[in-house]
C-alpha atoms as a PDB file:
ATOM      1  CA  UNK A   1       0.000   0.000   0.000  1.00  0.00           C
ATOM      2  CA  UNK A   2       2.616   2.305   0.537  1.00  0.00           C
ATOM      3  CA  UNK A   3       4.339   1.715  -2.735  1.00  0.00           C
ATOM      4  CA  UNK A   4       1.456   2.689  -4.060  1.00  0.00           C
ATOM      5  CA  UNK A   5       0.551   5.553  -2.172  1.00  0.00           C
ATOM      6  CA  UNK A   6       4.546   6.809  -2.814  1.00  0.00           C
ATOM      7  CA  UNK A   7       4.082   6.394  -6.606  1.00  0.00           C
ATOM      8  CA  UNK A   8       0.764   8.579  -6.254  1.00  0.00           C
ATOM      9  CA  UNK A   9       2.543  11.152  -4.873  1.00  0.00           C
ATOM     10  CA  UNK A  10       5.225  11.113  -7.227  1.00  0.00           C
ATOM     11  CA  UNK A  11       3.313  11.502  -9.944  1.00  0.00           C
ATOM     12  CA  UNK A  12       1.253  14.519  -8.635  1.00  0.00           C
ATOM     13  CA  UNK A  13       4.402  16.150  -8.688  1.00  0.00           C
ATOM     14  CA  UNK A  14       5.766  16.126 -12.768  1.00  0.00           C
ATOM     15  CA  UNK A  15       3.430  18.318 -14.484  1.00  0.00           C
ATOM     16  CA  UNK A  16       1.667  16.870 -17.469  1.00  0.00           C
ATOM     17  CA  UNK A  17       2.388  17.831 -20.575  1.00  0.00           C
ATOM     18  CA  UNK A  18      -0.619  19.434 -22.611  1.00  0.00           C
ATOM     19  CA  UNK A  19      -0.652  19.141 -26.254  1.00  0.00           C
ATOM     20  CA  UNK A  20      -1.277  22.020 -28.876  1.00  0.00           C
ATOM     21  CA  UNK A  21      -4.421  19.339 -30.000  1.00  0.00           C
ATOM     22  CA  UNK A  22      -5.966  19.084 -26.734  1.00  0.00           C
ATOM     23  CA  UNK A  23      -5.050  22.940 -25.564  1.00  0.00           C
ATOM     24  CA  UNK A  24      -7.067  24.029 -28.443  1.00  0.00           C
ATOM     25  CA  UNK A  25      -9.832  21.886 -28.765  1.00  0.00           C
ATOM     26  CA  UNK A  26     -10.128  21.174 -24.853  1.00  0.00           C
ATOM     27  CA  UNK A  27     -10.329  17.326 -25.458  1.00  0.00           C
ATOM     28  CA  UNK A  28      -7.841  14.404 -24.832  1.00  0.00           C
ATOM     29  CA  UNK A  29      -5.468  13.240 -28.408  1.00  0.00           C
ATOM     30  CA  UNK A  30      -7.710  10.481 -29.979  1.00  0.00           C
ATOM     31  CA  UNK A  31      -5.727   7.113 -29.285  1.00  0.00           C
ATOM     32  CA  UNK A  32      -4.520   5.158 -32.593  1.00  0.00           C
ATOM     33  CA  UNK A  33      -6.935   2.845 -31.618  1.00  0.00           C
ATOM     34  CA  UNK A  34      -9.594   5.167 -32.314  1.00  0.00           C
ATOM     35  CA  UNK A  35      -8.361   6.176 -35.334  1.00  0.00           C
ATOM     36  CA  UNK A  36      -7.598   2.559 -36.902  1.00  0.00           C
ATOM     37  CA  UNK A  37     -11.517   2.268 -36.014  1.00  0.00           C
ATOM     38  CA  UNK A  38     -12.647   5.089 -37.556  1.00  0.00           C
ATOM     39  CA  UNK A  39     -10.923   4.122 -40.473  1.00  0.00           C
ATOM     40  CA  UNK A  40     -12.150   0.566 -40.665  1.00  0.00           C
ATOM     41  CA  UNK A  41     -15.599   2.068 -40.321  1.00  0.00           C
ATOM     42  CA  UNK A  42     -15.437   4.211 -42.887  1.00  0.00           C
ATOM     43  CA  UNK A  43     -13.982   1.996 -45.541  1.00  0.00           C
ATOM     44  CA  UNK A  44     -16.898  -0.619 -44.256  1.00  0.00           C
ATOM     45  CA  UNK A  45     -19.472   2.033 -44.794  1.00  0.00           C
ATOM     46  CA  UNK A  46     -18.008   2.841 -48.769  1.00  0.00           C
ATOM     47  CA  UNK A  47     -17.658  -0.931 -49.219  1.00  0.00           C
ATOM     48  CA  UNK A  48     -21.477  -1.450 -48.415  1.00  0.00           C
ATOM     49  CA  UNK A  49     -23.214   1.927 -49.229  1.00  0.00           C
ATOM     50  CA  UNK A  50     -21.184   3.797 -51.554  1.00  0.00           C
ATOM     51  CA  UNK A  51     -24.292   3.737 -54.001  1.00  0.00           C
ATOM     52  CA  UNK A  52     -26.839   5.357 -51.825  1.00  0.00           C
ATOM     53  CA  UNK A  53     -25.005   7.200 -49.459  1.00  0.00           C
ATOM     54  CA  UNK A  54     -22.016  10.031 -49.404  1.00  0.00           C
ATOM     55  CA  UNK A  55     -19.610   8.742 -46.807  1.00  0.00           C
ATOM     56  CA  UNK A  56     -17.385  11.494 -46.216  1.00  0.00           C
ATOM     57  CA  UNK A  57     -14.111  11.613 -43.188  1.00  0.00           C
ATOM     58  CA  UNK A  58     -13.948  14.156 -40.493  1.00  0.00           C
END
């Protein structure tokens, strides 16, 4: 417990380090996660609708 009441502490001590991205838009950096699923999900959406629907990126 005290390890991790020590590492806690430690940590509350570096600043964090604030991105241009997130300082602007006030939101956390998307994860590559998110964008490898955002891509999959678009190309799925072209694949299957491409003829009745306008997929478009953000």
């Amino acid at each position: 417990m005290e390890l991790l009441v020590e590492t806690e502490m430690e940590s509350r001590k570096q600043p964090e380090k604030i991105s241009d991205y997130e300082r602007e838009r006030g939101k956390p950096m998307p994860t590559l996660l998110h964008g490898a699923i955002q891509a999959n999900l678009g190309f799925e959406l072209k694949l299957n609708y491409r003829n009745k629907y306008r997929i478009l990126a953000k």
